[in-house]
N, C-alpha and C. Protein backbone atom coordinates (compact mmCIF):
# COMPACT_ATOMS: atom_id res chain seq x y z
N UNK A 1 89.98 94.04 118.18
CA UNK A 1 90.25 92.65 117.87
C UNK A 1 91.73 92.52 117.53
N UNK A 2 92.25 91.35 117.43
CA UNK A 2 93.49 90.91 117.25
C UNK A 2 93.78 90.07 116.06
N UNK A 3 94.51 89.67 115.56
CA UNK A 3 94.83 88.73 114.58
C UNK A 3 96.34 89.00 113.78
N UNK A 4 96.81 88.76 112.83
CA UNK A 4 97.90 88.60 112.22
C UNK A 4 97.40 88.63 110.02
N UNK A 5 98.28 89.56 109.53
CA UNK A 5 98.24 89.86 108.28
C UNK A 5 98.83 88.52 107.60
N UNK A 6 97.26 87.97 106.50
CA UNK A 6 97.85 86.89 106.32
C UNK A 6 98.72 87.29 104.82
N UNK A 7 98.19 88.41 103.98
CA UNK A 7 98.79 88.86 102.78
C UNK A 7 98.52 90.60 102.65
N UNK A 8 99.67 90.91 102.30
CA UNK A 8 99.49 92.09 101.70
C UNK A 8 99.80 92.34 100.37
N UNK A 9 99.15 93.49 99.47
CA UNK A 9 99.52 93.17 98.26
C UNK A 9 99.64 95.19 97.80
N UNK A 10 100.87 95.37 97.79
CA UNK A 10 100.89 96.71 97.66
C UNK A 10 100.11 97.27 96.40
N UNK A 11 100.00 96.69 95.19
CA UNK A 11 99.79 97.61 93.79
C UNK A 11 98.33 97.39 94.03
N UNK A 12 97.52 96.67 94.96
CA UNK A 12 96.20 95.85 95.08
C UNK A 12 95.37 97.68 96.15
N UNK A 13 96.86 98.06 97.22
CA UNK A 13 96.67 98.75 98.36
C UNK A 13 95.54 97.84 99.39
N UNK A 14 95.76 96.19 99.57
CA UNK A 14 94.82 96.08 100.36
C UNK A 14 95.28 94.72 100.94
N UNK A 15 94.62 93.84 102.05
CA UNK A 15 95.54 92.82 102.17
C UNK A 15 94.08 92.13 102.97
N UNK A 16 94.66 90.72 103.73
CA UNK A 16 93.49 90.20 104.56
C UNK A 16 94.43 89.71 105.98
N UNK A 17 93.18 89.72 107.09
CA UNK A 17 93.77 89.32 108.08
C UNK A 17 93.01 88.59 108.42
N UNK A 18 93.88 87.89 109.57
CA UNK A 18 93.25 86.54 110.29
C UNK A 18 93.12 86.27 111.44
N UNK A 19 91.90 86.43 111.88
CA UNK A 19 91.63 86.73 113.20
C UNK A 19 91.61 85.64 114.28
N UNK A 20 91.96 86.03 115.58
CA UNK A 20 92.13 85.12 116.64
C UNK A 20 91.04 83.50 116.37
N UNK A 21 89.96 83.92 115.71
CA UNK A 21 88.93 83.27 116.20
C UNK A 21 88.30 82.17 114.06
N UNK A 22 89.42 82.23 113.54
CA UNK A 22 89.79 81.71 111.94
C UNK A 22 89.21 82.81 111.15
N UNK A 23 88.53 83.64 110.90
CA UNK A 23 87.73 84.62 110.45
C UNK A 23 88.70 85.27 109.39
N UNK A 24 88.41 85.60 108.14
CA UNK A 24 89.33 86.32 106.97
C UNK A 24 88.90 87.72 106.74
N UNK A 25 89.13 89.02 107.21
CA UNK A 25 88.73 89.79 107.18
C UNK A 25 89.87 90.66 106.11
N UNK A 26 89.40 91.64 105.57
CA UNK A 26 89.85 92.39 104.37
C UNK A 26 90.33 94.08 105.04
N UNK A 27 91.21 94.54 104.39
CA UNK A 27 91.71 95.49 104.78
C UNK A 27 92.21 96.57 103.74
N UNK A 28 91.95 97.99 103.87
CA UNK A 28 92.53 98.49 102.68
C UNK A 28 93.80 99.48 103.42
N UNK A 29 94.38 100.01 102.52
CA UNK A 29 95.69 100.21 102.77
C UNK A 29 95.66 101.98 103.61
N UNK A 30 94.43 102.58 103.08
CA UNK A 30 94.06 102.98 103.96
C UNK A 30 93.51 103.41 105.43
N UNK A 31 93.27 102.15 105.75
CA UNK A 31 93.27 101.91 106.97
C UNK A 31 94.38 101.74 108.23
N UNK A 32 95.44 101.23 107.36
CA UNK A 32 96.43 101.21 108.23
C UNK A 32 96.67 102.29 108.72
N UNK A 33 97.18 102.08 110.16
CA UNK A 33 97.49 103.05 111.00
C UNK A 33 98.71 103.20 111.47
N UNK A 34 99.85 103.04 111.37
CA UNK A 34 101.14 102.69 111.91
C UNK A 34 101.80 103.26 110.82
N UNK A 35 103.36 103.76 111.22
CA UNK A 35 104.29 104.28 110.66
C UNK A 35 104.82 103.61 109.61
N UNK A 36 105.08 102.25 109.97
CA UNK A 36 105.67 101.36 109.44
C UNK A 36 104.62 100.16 108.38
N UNK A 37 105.31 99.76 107.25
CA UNK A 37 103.96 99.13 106.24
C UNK A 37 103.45 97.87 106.53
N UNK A 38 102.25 97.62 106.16
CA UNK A 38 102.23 96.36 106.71
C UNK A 38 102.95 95.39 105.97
N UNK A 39 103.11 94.16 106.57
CA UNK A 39 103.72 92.89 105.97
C UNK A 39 103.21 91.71 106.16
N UNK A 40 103.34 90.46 105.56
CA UNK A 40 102.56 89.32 105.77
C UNK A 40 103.28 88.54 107.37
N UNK A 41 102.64 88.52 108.26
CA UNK A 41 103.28 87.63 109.26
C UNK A 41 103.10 88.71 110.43
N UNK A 42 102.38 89.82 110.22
CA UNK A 42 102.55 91.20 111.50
C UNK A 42 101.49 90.91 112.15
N UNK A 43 101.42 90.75 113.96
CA UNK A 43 100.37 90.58 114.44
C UNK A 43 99.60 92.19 114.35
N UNK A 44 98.58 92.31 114.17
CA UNK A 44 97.57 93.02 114.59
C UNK A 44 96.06 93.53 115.13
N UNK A 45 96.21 94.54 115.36
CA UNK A 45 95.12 95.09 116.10
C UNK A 45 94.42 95.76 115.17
N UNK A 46 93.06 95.48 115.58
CA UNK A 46 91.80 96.26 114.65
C UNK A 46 90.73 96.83 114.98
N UNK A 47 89.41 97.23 114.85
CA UNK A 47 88.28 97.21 114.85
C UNK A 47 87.51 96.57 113.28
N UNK A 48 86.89 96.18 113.58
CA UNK A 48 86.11 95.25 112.59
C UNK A 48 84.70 96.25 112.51
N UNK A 49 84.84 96.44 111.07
CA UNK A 49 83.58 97.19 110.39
C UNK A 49 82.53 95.37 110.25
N UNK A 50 80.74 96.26 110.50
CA UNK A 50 79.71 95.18 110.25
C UNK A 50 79.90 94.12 108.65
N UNK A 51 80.97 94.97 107.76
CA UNK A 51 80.84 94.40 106.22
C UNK A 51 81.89 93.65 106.14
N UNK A 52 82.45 92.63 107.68
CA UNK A 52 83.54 91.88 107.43
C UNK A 52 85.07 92.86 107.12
N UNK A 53 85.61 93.92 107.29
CA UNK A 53 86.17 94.65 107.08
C UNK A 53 86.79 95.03 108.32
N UNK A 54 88.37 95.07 108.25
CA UNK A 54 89.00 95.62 109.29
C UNK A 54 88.97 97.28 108.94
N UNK A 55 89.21 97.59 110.21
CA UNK A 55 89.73 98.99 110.14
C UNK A 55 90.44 99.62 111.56
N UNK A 56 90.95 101.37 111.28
CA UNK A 56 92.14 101.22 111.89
C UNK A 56 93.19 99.80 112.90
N UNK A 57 93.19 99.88 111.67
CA UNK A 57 94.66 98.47 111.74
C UNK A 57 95.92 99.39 112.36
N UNK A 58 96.76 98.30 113.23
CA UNK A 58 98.13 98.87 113.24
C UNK A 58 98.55 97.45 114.22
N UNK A 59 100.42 97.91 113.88
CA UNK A 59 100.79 97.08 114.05
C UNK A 59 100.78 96.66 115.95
N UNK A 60 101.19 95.34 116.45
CA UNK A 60 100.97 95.00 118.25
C UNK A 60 102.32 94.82 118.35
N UNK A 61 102.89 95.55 119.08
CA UNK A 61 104.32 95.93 119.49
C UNK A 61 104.66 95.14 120.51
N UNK A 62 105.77 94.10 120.31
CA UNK A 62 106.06 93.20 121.57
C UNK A 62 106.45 94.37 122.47
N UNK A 63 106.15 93.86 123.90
CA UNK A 63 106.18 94.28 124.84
C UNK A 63 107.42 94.23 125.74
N UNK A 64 108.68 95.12 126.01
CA UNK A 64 109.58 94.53 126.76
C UNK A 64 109.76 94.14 128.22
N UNK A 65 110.30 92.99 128.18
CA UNK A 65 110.50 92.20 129.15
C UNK A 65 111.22 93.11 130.39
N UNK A 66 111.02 93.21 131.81
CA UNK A 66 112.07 93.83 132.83
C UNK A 66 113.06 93.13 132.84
N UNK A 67 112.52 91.38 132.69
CA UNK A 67 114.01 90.46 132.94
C UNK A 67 115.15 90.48 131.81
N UNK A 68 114.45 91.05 130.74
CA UNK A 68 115.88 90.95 129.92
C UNK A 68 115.95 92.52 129.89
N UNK A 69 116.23 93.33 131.07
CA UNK A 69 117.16 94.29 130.86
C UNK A 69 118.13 94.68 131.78
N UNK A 70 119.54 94.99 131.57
CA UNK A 70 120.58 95.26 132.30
C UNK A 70 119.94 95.64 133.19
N UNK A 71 119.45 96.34 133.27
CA UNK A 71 119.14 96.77 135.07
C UNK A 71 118.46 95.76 135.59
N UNK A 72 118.12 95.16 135.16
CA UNK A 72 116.83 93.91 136.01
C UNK A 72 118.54 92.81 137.31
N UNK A 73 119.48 93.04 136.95
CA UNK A 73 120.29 92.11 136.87
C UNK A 73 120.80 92.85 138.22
N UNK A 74 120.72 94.15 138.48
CA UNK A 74 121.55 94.94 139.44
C UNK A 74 120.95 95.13 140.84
């Protein structure tokens, strides 16, 4: 599933996200999967546990464009 971190709360270790479809699903800090921490405003990717619960979370990496790169131009 997809959605975007609507809060994270570090001393909490847990945050909620918001899924494509309005849905508030909960996340612990454990779950995250990515190098980098989460933050409020990060789209992401999940699997959704049956107890309303995301899990392995990580962050959705824009994708680069061919047209915006020097070589696209040559």
């Amino acid at each position: 599933m997809k959605g975007q971190i609507l809060v994270f709360n570090e001393a909490m270790e847990s945050g909620v996200i918001l899924t494509a479809t309005g849905q508030h699903l909960l996340f612990q800090e454990i779950d995250w999967q990515d190098n980098v921490p989460p933050k409020r405003g990060m789209d992401v990717e999940f699997t959704r546990h049956e107890s309303n619960q995301a899990q392995h979370v990580r962050q959705i990496r824009p994708v680069a464009s061919l047209e915006a790169s020097p070589m696209a131009s040559e």
